[in-house]
PDB file of N, CA and C in Angstrom:
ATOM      1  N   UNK A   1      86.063 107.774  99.129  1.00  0.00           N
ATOM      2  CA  UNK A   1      87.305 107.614  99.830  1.00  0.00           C
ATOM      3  C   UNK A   1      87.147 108.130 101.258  1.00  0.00           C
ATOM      4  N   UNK A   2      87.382 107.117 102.422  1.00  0.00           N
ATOM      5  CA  UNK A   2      87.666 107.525 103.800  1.00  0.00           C
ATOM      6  C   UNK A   2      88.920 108.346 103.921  1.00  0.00           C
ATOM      7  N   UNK A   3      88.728 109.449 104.438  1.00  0.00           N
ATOM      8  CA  UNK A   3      89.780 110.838 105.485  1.00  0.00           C
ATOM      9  C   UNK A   3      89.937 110.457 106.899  1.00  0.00           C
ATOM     10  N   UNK A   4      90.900 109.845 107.092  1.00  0.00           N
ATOM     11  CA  UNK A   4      90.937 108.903 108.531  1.00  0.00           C
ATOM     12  C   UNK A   4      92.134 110.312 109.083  1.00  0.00           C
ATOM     13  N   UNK A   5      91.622 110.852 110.435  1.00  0.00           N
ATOM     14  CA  UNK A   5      92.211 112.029 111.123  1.00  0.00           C
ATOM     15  C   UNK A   5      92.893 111.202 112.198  1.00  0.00           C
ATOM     16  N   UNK A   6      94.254 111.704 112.438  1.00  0.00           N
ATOM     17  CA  UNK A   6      95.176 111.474 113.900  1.00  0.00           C
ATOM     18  C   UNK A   6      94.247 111.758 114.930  1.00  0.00           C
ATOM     19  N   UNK A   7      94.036 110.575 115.749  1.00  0.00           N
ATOM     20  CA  UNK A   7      93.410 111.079 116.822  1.00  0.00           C
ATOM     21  C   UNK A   7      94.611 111.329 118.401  1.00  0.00           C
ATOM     22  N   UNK A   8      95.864 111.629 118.044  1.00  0.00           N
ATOM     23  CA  UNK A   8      97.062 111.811 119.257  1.00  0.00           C
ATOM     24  C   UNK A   8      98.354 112.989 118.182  1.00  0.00           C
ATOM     25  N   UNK A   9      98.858 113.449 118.950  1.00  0.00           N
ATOM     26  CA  UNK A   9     100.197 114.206 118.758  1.00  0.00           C
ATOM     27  C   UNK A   9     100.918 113.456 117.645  1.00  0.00           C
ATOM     28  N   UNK A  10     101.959 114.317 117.421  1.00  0.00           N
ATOM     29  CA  UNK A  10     102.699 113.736 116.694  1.00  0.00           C
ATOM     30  C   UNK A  10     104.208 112.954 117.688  1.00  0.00           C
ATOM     31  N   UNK A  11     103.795 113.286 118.342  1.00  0.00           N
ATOM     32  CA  UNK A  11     104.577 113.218 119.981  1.00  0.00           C
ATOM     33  C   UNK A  11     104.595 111.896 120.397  1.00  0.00           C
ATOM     34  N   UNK A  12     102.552 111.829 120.251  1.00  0.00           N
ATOM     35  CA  UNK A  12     102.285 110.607 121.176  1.00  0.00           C
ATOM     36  C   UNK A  12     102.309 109.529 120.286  1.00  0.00           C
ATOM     37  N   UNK A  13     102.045 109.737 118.756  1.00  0.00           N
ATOM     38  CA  UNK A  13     101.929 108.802 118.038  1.00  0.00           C
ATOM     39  C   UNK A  13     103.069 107.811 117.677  1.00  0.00           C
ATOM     40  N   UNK A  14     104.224 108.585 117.951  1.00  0.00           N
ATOM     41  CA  UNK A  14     105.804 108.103 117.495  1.00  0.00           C
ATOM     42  C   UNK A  14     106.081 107.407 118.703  1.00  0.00           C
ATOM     43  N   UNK A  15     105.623 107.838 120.005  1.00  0.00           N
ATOM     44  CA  UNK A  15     106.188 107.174 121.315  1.00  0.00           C
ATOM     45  C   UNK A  15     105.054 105.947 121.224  1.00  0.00           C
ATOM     46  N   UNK A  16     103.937 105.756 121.017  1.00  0.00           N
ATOM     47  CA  UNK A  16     103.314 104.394 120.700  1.00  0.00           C
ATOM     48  C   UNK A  16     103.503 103.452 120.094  1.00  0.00           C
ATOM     49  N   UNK A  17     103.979 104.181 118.528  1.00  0.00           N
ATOM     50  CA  UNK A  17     104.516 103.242 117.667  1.00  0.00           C
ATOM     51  C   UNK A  17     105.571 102.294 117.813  1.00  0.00           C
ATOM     52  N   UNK A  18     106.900 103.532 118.327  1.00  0.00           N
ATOM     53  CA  UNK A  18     108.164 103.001 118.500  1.00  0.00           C
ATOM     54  C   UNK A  18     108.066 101.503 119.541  1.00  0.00           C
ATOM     55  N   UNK A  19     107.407 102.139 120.709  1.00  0.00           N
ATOM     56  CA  UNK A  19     106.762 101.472 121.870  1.00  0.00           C
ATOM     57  C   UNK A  19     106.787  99.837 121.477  1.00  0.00           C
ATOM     58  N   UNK A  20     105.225 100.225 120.537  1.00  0.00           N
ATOM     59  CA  UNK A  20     104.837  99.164 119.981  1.00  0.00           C
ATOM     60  C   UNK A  20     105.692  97.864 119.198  1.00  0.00           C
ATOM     61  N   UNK A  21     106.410  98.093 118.512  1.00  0.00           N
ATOM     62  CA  UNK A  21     106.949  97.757 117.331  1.00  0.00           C
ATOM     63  C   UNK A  21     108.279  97.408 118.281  1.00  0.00           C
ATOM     64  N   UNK A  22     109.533  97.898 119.055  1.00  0.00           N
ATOM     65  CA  UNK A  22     110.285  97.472 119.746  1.00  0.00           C
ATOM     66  C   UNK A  22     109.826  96.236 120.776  1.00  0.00           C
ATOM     67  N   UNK A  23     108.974  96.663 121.600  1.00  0.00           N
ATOM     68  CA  UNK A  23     108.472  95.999 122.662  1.00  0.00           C
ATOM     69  C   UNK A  23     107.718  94.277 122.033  1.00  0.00           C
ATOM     70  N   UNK A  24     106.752  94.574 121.035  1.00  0.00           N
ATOM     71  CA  UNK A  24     105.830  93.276 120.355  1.00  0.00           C
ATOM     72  C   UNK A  24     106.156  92.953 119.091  1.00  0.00           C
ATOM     73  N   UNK A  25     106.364  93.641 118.582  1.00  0.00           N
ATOM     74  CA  UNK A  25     106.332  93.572 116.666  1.00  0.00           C
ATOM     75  C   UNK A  25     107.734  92.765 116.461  1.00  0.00           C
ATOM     76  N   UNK A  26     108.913  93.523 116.679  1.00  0.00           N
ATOM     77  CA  UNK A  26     110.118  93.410 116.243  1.00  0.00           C
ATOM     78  C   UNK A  26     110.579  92.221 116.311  1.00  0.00           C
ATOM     79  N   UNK A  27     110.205  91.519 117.335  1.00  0.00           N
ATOM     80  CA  UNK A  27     110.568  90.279 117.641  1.00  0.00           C
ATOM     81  C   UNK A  27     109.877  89.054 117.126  1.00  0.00           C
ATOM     82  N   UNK A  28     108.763  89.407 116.373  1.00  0.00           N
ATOM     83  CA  UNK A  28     107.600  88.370 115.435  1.00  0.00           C
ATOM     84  C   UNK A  28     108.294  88.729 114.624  1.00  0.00           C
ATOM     85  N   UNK A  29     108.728  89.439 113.854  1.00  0.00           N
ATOM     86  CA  UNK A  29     108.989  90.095 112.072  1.00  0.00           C
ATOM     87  C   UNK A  29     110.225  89.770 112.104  1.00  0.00           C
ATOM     88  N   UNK A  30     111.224  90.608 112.158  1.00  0.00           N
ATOM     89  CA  UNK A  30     112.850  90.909 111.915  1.00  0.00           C
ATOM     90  C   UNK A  30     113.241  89.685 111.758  1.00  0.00           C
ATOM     91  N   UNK A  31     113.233  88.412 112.155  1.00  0.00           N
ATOM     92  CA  UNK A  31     113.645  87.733 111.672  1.00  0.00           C
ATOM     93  C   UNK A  31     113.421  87.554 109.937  1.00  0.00           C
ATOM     94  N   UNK A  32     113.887  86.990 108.777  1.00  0.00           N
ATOM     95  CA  UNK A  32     113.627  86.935 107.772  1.00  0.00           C
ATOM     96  C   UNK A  32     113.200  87.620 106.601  1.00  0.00           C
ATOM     97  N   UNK A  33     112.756  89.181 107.788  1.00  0.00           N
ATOM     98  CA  UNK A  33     111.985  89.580 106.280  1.00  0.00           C
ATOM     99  C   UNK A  33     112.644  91.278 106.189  1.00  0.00           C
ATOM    100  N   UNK A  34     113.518  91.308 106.456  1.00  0.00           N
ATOM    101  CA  UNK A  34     114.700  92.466 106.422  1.00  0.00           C
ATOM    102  C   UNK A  34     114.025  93.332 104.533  1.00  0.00           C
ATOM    103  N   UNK A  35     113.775  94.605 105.327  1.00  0.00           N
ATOM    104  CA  UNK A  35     113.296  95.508 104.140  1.00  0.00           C
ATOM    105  C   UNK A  35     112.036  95.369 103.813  1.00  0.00           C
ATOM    106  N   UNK A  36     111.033  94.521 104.611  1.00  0.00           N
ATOM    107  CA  UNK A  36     109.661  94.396 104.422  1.00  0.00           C
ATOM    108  C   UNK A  36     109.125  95.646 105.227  1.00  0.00           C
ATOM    109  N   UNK A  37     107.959  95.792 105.095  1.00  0.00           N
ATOM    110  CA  UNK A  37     106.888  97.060 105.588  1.00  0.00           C
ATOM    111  C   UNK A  37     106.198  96.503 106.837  1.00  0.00           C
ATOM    112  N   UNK A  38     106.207  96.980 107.695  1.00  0.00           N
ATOM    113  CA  UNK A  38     104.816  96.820 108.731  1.00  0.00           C
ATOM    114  C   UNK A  38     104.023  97.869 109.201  1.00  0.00           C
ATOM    115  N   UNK A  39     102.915  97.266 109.055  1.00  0.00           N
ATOM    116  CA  UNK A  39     101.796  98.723 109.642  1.00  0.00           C
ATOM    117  C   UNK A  39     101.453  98.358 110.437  1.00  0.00           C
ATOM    118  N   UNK A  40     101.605  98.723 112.154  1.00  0.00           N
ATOM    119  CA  UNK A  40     101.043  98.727 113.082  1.00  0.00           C
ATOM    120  C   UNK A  40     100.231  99.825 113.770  1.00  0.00           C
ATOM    121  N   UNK A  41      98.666  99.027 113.980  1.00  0.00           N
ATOM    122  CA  UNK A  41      97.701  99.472 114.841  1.00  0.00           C
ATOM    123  C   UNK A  41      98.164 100.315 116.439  1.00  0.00           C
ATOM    124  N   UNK A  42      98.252 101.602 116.595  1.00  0.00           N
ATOM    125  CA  UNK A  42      99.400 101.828 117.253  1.00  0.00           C
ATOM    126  C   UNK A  42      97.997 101.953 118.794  1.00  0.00           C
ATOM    127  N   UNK A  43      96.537 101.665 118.822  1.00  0.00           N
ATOM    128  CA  UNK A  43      95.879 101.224 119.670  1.00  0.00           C
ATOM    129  C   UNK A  43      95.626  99.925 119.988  1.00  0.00           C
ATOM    130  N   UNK A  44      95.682  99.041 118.927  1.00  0.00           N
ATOM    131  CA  UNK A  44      95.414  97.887 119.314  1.00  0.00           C
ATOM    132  C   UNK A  44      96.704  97.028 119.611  1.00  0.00           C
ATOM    133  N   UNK A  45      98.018  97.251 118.602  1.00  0.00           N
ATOM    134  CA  UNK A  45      99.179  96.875 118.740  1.00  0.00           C
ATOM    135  C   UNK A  45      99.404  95.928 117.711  1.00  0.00           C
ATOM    136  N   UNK A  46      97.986  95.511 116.848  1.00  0.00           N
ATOM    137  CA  UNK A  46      97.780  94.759 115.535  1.00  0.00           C
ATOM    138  C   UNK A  46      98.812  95.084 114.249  1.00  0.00           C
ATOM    139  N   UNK A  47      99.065  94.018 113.601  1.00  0.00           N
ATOM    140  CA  UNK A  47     100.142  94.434 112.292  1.00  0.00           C
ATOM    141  C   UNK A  47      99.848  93.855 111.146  1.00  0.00           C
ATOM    142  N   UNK A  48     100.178  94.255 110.314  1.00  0.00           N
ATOM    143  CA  UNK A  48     100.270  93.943 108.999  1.00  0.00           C
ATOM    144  C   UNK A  48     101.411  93.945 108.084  1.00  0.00           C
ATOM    145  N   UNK A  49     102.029  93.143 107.557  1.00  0.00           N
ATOM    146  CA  UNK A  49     103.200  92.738 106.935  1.00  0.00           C
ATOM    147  C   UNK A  49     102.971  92.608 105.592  1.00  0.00           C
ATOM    148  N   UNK A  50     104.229  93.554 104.562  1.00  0.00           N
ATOM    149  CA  UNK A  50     103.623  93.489 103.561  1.00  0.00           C
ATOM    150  C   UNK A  50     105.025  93.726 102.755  1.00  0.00           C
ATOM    151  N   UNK A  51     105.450  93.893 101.454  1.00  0.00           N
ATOM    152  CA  UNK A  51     106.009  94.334 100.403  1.00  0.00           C
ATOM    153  C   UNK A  51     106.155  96.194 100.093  1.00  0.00           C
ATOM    154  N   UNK A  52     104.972  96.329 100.194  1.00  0.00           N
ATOM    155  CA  UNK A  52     104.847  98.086 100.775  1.00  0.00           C
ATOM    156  C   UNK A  52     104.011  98.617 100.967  1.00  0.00           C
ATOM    157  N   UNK A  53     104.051  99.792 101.051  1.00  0.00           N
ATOM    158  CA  UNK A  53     103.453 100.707 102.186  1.00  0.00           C
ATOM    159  C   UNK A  53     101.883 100.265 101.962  1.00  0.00           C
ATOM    160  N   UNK A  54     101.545 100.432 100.820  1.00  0.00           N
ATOM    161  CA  UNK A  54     100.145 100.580 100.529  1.00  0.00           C
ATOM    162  C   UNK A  54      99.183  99.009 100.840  1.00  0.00           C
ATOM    163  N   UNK A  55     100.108  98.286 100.311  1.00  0.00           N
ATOM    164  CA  UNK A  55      99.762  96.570 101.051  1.00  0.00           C
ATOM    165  C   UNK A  55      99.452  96.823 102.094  1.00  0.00           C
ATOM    166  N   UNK A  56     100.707  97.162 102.879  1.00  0.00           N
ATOM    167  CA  UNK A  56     100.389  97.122 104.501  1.00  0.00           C
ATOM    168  C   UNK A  56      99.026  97.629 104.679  1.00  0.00           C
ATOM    169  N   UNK A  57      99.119  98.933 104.840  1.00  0.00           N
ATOM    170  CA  UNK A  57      97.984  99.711 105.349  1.00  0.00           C
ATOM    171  C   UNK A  57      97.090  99.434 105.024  1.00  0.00           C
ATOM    172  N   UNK A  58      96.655  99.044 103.538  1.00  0.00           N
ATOM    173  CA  UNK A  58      95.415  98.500 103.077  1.00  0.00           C
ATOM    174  C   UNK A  58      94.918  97.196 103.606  1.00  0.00           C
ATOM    175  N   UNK A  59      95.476  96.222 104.269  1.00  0.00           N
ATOM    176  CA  UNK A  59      95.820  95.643 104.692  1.00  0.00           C
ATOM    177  C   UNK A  59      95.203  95.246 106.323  1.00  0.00           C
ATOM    178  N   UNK A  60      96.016  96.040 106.970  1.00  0.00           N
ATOM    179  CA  UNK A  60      95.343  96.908 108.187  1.00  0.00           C
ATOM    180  C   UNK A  60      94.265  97.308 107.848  1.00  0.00           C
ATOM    181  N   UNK A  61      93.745  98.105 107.572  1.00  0.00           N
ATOM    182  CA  UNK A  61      92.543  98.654 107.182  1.00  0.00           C
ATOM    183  C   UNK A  61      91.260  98.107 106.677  1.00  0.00           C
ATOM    184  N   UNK A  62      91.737  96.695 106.329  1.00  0.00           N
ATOM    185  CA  UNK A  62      90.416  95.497 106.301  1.00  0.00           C
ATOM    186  C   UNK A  62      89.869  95.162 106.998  1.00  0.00           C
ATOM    187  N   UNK A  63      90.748  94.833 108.262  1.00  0.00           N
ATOM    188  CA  UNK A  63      90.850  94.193 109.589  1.00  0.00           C
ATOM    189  C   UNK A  63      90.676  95.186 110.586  1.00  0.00           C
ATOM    190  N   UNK A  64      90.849  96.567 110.704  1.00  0.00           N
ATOM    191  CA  UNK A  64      90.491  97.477 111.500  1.00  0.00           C
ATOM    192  C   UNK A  64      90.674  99.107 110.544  1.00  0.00           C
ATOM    193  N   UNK A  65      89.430  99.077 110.471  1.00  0.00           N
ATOM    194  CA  UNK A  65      88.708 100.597 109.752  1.00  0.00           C
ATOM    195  C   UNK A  65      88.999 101.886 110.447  1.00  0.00           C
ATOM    196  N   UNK A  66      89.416 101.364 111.595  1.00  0.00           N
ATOM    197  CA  UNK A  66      89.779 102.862 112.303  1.00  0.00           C
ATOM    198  C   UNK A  66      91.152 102.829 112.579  1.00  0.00           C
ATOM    199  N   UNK A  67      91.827 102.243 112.540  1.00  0.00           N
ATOM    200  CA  UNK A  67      93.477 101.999 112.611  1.00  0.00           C
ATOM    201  C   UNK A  67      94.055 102.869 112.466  1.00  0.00           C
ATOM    202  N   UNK A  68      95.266 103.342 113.880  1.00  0.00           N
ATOM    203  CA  UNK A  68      95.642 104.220 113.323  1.00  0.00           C
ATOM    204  C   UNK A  68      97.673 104.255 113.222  1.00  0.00           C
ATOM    205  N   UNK A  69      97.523 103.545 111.552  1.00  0.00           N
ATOM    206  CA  UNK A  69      98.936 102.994 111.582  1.00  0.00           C
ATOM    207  C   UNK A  69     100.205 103.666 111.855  1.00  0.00           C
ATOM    208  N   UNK A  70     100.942 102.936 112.171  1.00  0.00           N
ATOM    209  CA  UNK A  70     102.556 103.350 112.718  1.00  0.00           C
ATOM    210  C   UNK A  70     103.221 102.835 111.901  1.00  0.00           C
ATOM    211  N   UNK A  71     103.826 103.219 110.336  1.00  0.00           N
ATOM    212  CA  UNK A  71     104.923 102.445 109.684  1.00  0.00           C
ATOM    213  C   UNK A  71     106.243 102.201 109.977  1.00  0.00           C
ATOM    214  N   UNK A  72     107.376 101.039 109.834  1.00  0.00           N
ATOM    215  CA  UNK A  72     108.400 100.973 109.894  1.00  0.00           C
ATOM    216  C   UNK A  72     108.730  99.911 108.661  1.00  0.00           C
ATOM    217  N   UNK A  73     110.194  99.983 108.141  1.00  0.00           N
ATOM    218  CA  UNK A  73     110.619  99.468 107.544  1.00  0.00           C
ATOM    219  C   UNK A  73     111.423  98.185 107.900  1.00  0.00           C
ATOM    220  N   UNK A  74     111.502  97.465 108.296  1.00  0.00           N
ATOM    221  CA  UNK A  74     111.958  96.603 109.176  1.00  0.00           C
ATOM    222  C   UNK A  74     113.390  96.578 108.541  1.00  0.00           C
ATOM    223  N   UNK A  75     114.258  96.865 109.923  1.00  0.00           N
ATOM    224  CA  UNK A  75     115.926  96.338 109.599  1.00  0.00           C
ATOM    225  C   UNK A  75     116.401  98.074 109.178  1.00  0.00           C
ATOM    226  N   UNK A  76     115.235  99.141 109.241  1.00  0.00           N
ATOM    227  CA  UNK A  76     116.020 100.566 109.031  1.00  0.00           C
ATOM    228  C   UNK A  76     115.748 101.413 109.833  1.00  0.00           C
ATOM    229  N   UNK A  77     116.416 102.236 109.902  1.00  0.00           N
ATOM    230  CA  UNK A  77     115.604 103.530 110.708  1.00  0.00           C
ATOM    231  C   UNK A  77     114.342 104.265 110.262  1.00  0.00           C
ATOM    232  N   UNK A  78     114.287 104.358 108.583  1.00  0.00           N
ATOM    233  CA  UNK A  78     113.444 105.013 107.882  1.00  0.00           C
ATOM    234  C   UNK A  78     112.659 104.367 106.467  1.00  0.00           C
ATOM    235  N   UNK A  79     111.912 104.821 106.762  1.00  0.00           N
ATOM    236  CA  UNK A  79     110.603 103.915 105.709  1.00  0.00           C
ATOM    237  C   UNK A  79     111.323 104.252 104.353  1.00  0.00           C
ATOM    238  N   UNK A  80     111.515 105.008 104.009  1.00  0.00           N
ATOM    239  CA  UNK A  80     112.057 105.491 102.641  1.00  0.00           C
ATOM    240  C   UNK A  80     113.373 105.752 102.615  1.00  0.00           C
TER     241      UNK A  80
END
């Protein structure tokens, strides 16, 4: 099993994500899929759309091994 470490704050990681996901993501997804998962690559800006959490990320993680995901729940404030 890979131990994949934060390489930014917890600061910087939330201001990337949010970033990310408002600015590029939100506007590909939100349409249609209200309560789905996305894991976004919060360096590359890459996503993955899924059913949940573990889809996603696993997901992501095919496609980029070093990823370092940003979850949202699409259509909430909070993943859970």
């Amino acid at each position: 099993m890979v131990v994949r470490q934060p390489r930014y704050s917890k600061e910087e990681f939330a201001r990337r994500g949010d970033y990310i996901y408002q600015s590029q993501v939100r506007p590909l997804v939100e349409p249609g899929n209200y309560g789905r998962i996305v894991a976004i690559d919060i360096e590359t800006g890459q996503f993955e759309l899924a059913d949940d959490i573990l889809s996603a990320t696993n997901g992501l993680f095919e496609r980029l091994p070093n990823a370092q995901p940003w979850i949202v729940r699409i259509g909430h404030r909070a993943v859970h």
